[in-house]
Structures are given as C-alpha cells and as structure tokens.
C-alpha atoms as a PDB file:
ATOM      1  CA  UNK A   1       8.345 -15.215  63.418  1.00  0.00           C
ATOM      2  CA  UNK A   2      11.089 -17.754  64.008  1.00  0.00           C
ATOM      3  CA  UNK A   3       9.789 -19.829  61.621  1.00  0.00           C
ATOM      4  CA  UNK A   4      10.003 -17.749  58.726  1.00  0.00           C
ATOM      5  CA  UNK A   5      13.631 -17.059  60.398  1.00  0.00           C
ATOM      6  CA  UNK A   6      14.529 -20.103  59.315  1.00  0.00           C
ATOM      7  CA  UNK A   7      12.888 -20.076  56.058  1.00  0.00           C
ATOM      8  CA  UNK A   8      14.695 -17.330  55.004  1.00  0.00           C
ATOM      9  CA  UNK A   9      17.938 -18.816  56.068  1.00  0.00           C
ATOM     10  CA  UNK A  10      17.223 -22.083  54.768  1.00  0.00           C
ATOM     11  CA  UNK A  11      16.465 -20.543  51.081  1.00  0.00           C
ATOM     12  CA  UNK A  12      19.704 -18.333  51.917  1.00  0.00           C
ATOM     13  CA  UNK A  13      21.926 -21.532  52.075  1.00  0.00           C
ATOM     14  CA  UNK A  14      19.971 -23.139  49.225  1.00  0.00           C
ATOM     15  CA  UNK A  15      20.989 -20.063  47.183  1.00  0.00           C
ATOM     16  CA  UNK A  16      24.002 -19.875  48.427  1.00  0.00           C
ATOM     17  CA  UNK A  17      24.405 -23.467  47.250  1.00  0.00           C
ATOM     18  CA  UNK A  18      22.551 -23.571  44.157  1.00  0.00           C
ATOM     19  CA  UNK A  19      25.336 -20.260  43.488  1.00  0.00           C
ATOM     20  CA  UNK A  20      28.385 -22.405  44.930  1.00  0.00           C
ATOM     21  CA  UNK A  21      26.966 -25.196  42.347  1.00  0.00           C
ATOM     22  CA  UNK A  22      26.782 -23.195  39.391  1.00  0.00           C
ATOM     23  CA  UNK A  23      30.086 -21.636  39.963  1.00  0.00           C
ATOM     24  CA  UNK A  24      32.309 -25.281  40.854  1.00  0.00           C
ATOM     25  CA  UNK A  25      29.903 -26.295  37.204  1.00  0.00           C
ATOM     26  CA  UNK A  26      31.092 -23.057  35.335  1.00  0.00           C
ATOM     27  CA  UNK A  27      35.014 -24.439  36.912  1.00  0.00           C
ATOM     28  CA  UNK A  28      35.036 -27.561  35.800  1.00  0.00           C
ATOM     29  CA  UNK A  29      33.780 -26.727  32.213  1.00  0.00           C
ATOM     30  CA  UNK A  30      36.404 -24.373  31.910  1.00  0.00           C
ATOM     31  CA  UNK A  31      38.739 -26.550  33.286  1.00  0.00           C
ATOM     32  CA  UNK A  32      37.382 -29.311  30.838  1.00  0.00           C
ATOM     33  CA  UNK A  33      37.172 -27.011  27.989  1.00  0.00           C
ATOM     34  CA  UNK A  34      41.154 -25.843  29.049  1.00  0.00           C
ATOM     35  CA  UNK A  35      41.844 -29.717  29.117  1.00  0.00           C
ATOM     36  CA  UNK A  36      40.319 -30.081  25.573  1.00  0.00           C
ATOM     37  CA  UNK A  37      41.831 -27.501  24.186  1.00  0.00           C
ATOM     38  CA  UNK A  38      45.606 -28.770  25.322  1.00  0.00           C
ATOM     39  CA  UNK A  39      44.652 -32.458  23.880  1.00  0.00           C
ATOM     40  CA  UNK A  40      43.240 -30.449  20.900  1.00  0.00           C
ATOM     41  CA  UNK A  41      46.553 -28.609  20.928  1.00  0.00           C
ATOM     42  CA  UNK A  42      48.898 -31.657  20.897  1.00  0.00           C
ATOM     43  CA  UNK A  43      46.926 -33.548  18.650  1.00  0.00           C
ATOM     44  CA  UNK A  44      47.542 -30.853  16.045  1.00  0.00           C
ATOM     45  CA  UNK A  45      51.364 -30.354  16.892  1.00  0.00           C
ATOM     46  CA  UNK A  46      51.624 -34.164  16.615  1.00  0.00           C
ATOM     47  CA  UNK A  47      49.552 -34.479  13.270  1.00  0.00           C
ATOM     48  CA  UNK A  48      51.784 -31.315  11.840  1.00  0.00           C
ATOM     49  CA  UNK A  49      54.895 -33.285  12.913  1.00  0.00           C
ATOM     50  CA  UNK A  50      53.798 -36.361  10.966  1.00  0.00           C
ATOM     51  CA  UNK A  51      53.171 -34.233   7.938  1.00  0.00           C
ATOM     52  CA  UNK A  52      56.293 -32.552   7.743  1.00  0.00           C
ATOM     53  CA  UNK A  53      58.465 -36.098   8.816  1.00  0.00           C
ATOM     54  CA  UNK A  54      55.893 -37.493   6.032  1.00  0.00           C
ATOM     55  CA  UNK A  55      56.989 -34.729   3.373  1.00  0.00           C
ATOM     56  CA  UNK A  56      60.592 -35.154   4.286  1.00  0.00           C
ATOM     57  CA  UNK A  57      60.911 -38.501   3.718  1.00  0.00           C
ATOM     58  CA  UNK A  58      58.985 -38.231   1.089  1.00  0.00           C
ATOM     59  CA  UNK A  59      61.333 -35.774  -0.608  1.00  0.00           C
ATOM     60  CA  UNK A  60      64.127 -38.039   0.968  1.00  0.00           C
ATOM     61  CA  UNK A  61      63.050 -41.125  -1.098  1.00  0.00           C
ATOM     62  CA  UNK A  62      62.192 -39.066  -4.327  1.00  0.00           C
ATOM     63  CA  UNK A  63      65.902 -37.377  -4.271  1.00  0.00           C
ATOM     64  CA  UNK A  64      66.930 -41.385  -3.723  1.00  0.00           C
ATOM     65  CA  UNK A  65      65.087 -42.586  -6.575  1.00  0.00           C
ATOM     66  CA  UNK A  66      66.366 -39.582  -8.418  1.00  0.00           C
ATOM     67  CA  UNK A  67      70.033 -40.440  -7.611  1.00  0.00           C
ATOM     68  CA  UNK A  68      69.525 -44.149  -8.398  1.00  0.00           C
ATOM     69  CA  UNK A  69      67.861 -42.984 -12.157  1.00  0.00           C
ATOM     70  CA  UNK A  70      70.776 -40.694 -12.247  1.00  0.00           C
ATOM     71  CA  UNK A  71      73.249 -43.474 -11.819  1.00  0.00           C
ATOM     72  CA  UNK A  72      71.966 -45.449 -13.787  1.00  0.00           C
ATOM     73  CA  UNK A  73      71.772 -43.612 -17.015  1.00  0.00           C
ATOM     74  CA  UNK A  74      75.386 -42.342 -16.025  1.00  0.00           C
ATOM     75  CA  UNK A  75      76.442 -46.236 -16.113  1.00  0.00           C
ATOM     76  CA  UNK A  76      74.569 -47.351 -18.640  1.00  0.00           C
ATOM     77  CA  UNK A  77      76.169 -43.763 -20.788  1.00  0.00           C
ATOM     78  CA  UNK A  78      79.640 -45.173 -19.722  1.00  0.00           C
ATOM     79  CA  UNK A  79      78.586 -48.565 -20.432  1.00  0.00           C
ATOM     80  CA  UNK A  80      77.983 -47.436 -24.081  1.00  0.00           C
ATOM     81  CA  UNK A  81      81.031 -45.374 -24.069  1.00  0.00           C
ATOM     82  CA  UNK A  82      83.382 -48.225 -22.752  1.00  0.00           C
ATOM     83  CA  UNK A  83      82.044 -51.148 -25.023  1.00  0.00           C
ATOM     84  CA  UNK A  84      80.751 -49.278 -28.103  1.00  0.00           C
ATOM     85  CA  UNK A  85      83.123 -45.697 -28.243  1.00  0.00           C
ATOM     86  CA  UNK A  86      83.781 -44.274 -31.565  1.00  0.00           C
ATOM     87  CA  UNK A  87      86.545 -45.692 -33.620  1.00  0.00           C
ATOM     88  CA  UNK A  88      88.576 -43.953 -36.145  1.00  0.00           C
ATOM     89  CA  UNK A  89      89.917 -46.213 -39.110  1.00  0.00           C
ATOM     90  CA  UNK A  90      90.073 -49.411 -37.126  1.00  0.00           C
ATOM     91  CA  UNK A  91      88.512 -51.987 -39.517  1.00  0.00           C
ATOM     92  CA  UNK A  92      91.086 -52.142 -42.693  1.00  0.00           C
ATOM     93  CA  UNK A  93      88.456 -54.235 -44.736  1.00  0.00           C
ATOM     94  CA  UNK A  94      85.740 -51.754 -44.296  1.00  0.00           C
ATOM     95  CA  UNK A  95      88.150 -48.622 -44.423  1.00  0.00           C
ATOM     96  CA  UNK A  96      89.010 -49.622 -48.307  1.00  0.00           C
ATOM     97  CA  UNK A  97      85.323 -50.238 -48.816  1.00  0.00           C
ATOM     98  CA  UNK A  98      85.199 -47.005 -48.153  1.00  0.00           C
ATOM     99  CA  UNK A  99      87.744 -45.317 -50.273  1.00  0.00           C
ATOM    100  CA  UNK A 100      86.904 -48.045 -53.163  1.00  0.00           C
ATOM    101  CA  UNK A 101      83.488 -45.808 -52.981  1.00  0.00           C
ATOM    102  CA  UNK A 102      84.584 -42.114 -52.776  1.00  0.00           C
ATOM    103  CA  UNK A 103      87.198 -43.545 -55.664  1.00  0.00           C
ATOM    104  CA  UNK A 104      84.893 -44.770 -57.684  1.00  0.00           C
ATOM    105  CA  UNK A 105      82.186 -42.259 -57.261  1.00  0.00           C
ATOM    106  CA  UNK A 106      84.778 -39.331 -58.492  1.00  0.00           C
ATOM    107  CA  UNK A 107      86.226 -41.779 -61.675  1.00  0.00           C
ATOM    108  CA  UNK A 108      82.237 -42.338 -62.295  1.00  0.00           C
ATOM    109  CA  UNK A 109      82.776 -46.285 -62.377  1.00  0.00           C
ATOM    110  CA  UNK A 110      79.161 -46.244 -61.475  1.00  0.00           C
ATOM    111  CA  UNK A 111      78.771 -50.200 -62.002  1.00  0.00           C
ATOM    112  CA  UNK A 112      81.874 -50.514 -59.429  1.00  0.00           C
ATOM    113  CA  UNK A 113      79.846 -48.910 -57.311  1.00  0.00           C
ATOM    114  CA  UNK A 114      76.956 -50.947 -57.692  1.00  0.00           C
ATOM    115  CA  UNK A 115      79.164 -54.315 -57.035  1.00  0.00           C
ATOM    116  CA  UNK A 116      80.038 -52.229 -53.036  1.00  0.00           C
ATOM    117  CA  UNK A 117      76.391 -53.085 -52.017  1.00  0.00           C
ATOM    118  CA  UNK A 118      74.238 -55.517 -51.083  1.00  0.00           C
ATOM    119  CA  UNK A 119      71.683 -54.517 -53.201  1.00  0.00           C
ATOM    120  CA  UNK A 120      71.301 -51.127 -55.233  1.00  0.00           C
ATOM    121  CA  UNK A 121      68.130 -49.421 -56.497  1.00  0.00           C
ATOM    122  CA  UNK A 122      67.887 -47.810 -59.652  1.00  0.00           C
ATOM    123  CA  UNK A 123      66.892 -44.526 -57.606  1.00  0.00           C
ATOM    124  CA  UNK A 124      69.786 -44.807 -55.708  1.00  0.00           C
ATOM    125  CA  UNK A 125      71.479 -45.420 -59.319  1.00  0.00           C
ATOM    126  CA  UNK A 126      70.242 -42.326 -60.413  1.00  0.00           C
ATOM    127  CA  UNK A 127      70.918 -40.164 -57.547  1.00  0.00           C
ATOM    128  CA  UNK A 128      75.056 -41.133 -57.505  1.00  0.00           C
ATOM    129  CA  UNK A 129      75.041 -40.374 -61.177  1.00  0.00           C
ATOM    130  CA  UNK A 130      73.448 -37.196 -60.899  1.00  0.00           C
ATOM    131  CA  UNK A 131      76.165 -36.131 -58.241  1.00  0.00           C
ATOM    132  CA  UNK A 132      79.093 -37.562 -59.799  1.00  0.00           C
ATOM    133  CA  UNK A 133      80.415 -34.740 -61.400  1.00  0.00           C
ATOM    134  CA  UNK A 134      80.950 -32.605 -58.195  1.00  0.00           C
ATOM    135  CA  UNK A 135      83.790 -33.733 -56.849  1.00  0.00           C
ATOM    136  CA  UNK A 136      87.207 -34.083 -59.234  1.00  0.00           C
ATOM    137  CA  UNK A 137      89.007 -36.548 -56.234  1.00  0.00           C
ATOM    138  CA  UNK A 138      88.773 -36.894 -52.823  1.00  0.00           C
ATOM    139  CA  UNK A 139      91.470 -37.002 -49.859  1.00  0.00           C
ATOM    140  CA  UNK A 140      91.813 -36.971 -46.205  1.00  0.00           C
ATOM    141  CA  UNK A 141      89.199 -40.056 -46.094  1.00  0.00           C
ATOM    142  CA  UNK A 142      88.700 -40.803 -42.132  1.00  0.00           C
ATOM    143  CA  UNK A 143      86.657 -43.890 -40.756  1.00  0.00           C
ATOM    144  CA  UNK A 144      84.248 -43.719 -37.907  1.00  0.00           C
ATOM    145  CA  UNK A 145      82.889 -46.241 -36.636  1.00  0.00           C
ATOM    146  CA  UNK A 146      80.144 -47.693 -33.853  1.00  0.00           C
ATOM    147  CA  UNK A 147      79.293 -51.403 -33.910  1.00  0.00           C
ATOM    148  CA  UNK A 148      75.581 -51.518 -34.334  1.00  0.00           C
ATOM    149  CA  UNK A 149      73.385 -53.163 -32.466  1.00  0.00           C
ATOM    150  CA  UNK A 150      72.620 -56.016 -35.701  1.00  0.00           C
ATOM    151  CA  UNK A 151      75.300 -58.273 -35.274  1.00  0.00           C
ATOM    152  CA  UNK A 152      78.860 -57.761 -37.580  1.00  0.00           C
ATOM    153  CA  UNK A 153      77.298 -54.329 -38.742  1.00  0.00           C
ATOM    154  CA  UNK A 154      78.674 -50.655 -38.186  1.00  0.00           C
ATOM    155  CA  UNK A 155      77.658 -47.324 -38.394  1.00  0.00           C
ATOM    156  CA  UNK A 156      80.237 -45.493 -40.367  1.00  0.00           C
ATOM    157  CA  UNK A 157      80.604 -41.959 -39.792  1.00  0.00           C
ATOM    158  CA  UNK A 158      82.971 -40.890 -42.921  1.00  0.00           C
ATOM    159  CA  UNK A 159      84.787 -37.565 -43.002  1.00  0.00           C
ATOM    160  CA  UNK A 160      86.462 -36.010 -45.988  1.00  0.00           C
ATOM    161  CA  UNK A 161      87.947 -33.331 -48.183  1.00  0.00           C
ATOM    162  CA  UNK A 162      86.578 -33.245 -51.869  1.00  0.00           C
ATOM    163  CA  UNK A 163      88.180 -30.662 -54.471  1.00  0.00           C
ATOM    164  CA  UNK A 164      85.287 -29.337 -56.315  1.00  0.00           C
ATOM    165  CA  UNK A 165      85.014 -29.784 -60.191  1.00  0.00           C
ATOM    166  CA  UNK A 166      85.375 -26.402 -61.808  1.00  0.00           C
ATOM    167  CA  UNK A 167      87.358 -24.636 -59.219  1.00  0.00           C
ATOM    168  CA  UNK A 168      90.406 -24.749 -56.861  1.00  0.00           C
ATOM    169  CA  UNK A 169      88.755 -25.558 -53.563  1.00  0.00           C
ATOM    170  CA  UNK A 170      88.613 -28.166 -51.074  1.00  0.00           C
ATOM    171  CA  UNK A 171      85.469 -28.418 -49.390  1.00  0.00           C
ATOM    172  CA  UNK A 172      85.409 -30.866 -45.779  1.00  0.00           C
ATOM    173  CA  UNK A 173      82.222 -33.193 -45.674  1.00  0.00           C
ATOM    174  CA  UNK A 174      80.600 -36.188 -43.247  1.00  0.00           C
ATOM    175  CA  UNK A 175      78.687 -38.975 -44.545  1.00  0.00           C
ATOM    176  CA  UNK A 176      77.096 -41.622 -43.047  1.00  0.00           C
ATOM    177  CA  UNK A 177      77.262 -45.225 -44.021  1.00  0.00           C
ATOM    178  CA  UNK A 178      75.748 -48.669 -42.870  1.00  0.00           C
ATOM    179  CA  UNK A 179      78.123 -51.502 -43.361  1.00  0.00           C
ATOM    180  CA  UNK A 180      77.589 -55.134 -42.346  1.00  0.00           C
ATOM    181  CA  UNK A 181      80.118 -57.880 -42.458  1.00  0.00           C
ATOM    182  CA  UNK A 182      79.226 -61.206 -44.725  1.00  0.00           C
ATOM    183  CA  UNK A 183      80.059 -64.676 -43.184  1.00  0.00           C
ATOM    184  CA  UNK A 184      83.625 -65.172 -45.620  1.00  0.00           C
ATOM    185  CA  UNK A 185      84.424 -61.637 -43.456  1.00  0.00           C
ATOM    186  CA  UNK A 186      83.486 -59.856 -47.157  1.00  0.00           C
ATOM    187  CA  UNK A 187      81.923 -56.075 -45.798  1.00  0.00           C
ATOM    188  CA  UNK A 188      79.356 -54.699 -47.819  1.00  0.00           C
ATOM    189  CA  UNK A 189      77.556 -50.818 -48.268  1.00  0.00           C
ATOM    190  CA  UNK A 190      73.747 -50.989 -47.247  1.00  0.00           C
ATOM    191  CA  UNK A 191      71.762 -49.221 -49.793  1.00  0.00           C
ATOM    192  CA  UNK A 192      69.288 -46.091 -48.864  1.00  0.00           C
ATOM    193  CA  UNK A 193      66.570 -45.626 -47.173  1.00  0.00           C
ATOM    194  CA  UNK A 194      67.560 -47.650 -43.878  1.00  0.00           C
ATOM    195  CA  UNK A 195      65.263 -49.874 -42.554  1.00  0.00           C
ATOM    196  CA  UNK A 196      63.261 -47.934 -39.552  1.00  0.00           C
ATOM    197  CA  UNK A 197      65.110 -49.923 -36.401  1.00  0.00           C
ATOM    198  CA  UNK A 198      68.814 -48.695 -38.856  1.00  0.00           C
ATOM    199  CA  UNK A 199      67.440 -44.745 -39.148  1.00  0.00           C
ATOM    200  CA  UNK A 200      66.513 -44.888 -35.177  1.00  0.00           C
ATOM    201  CA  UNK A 201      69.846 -46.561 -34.314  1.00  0.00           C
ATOM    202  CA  UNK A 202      71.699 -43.863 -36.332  1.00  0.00           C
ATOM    203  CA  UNK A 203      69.930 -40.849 -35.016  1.00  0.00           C
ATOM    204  CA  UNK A 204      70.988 -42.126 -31.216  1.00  0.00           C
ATOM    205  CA  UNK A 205      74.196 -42.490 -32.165  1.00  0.00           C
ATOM    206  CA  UNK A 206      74.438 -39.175 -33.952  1.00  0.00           C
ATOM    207  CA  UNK A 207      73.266 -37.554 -30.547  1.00  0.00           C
ATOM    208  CA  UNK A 208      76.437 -38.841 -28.507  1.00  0.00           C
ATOM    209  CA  UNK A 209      79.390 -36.411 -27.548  1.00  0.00           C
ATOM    210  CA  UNK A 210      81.854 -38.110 -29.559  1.00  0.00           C
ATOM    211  CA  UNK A 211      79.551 -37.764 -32.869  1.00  0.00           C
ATOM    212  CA  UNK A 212      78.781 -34.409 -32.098  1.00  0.00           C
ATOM    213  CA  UNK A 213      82.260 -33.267 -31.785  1.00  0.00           C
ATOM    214  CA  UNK A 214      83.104 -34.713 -35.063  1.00  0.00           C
ATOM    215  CA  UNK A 215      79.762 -33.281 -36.705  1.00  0.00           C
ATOM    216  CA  UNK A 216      81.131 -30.260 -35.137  1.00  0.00           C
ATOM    217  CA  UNK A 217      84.278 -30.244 -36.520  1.00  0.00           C
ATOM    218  CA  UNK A 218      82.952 -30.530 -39.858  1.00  0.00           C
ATOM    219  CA  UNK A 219      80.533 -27.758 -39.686  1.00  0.00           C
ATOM    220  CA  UNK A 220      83.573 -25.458 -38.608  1.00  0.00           C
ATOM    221  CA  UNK A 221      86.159 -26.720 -41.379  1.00  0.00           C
ATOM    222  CA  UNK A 222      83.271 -26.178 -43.951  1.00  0.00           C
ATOM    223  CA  UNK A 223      82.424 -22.559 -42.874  1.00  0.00           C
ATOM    224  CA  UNK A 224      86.356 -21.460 -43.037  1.00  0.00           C
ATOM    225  CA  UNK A 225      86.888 -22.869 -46.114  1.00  0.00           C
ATOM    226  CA  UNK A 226      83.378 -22.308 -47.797  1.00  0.00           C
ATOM    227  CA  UNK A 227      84.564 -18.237 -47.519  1.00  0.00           C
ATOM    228  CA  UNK A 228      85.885 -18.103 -50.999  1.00  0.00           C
ATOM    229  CA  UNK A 229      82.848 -17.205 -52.181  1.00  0.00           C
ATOM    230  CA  UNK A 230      84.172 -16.773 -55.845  1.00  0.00           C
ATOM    231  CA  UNK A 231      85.180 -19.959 -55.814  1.00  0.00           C
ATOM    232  CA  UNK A 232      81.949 -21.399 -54.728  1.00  0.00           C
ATOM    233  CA  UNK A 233      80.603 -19.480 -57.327  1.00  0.00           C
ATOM    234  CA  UNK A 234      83.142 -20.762 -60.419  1.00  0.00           C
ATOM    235  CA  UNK A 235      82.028 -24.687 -59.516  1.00  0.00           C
ATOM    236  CA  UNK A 236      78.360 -23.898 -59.696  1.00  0.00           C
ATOM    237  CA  UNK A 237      78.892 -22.344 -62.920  1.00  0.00           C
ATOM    238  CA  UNK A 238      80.842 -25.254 -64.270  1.00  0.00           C
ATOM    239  CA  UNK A 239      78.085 -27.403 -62.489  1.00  0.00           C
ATOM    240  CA  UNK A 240      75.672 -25.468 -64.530  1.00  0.00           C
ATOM    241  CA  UNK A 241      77.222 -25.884 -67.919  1.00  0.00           C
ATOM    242  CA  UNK A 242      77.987 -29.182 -67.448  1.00  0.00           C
ATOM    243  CA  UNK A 243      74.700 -30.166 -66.898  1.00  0.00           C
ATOM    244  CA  UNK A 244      73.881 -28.562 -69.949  1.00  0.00           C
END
C-alpha cells in the first residue's frame, strides 16, 4: 500500500514537472517569439529610415543637378546675350549693302542686284524680277544684326516700310539676310537657299527674345496699317493689270 503511495506521488511530481516544463517551454518561446518580433520591428523601422534618407537625398541631388542644368543654360543664355546681342545699324559697310538692295530692287536695276552677291541663281533671278513691281520705294530701312557663328558673317534681320505700287500705303516688313565679310573688308549678300548649318543657325537665332520682340513689332505695325482694306485692294488691282 505504501508502495503504490509513492508511485502515485512520484508520477504526481513527474507531472507536475513534465507541466512546469511545458509551461517555462511555452515562456521562453513567447518570450523568444516577443524578442523576434522587436528585432523584426527595428529592422523594419531602420530599413524604412534608409529608404526615405535614400529618397531624400535622392531628390536632394536631382534638385542639385537640376539647379546646376539650370545655371548653366542661364549662363550660357547670358553668355550669348553679352557677346552676340542684337545690333541695330552698327556695321556702315553692310548697312549700305543693304539699302543699295531695297534701292535697287524698287528702281529694278536687277543686274545691280546681281553684282550685291556672291553668287546669284537664275531662280533667284527670276523670283526678284517677278516681285519688283510691288514696292514704288522704300524707307525707314533698320539693320539687325547677330555675328554668326562662320567667321566675318552676320545674320541680318532687316526691317522696313515699303509704299505699295498702285496705292497710297505704307506697309512695315522684316527680311532676313546672310552677309559675310570678304578679306579687302568688301561685304557681300548670300544667295537663297542657305546652306543647312546657315537655315539651323537662323532659326536659333530667330527664337531669342530680342528677335522675337522685333518679329513682334512687325507683325503689330503690319496689322494697324494693313486695315485700309481698300487700299490693299487698289495695289492688287494695279498688281493685276500690270502683270497683264
């Protein structure tokens, strides 16, 4: 009898510690599983910080690369401005090249005009005396000028007033002209179409501020005065019959 006593206290304490086991397991996995879970925890705050310090400076260095592109198309614009700005009437040999043309085209001294170039096609020929007879004179000749990027040439931006053949009205127009300087400091007209690298070079320069304010100007003087619509009318009529 007092041996299965102690049988059934000894598989009592067994239990007991089998129980007391399990339980101090079931701890420390929890604990473990709570200790996990923290490193788990900081491991993600830390790898989110990195991320967003990584996307900051990131946006940091893009807004400095930005700025530095920035600046440097600002200096290189005021670069161009300083060295190359737009000149009005500053070359005397190459401002009466210019009004040697516009007075010759409107007398019709169409060899004269030939003898302004470097070299003139006969469909360039043909298109001045097909045009001749618009204008009677012209006046209020103004210069523009850029240096060009061919050395001793300019691109001549050329504003006037012509008074239209067959009516009393002054019409405002822009032309544009290539010019380059000869070695005895002769300047000479470039003959249409511009070489590709010329057309380029003239279509950059036609998109500064400067150029556009002038083109501007222009395109406002012409729509006041074009108004006289009767007018506009008479000189196409005379156009008309003269061509006839």
């Amino acid at each position: 009898m007092k041996r299965s006593k102690r049988t059934a206290n000894s598989f009592r304490r067994y239990i007991r510690r089998y129980l007391k086991a399990i339980c101090r397991k079931r701890r420390n996995q929890k604990k473990h599983r709570s200790v996990r879970c923290q490193r788990a925890q900081v491991l993600f705050r830390m790898s989110f910080i990195l991320i967003i310090a990584s996307i900051l400076f990131t946006n940091e260095k893009s807004q400095k690369i930005t700025s530095e592109k920035s600046k440097s198309v600002q200096t290189s614009e005021h670069y161009l401005l300083e060295n190359n700005p737009l000149e009005k009437n500053k070359y005397q040999p190459l401002n009466y090249l210019v009004v040697d043309y516009f007075t010759k085209l409107s007398s019709g001294d169409l060899d004269g005009i030939c003898k302004l170039y470097e070299s003139f096609s006969e469909e360039s020929f043909e298109k001045i005396k097909t045009g001749q007879n618009l204008a009677e004179w012209y006046q209020g000749i103004d210069i523009y000028t850029k240096k060009a990027k061919e050395p001793h040439a300019y691109v001549a931006f050329v504003s006037y007033h012509m008074k239209l053949r067959g009516a009393d009205l002054l019409l405002p127009g822009l032309e544009t002209m290539y010019v380059r300087e000869e070695k005895d400091g002769a300047f000479h007209l470039v003959d249409k179409p511009y070489e590709p690298e010329v057309e380029q070079e003239i279509r950059a320069l036609a998109k500064e501020r400067a150029v556009r304010e002038l083109l501007c100007q222009v395109e406002n003087q012409y729509a006041y005065a074009s108004r006289d619509k009767e007018a506009l009318q008479s000189a196409l009529a005379w156009q008309q019959g003269s061509d006839e």
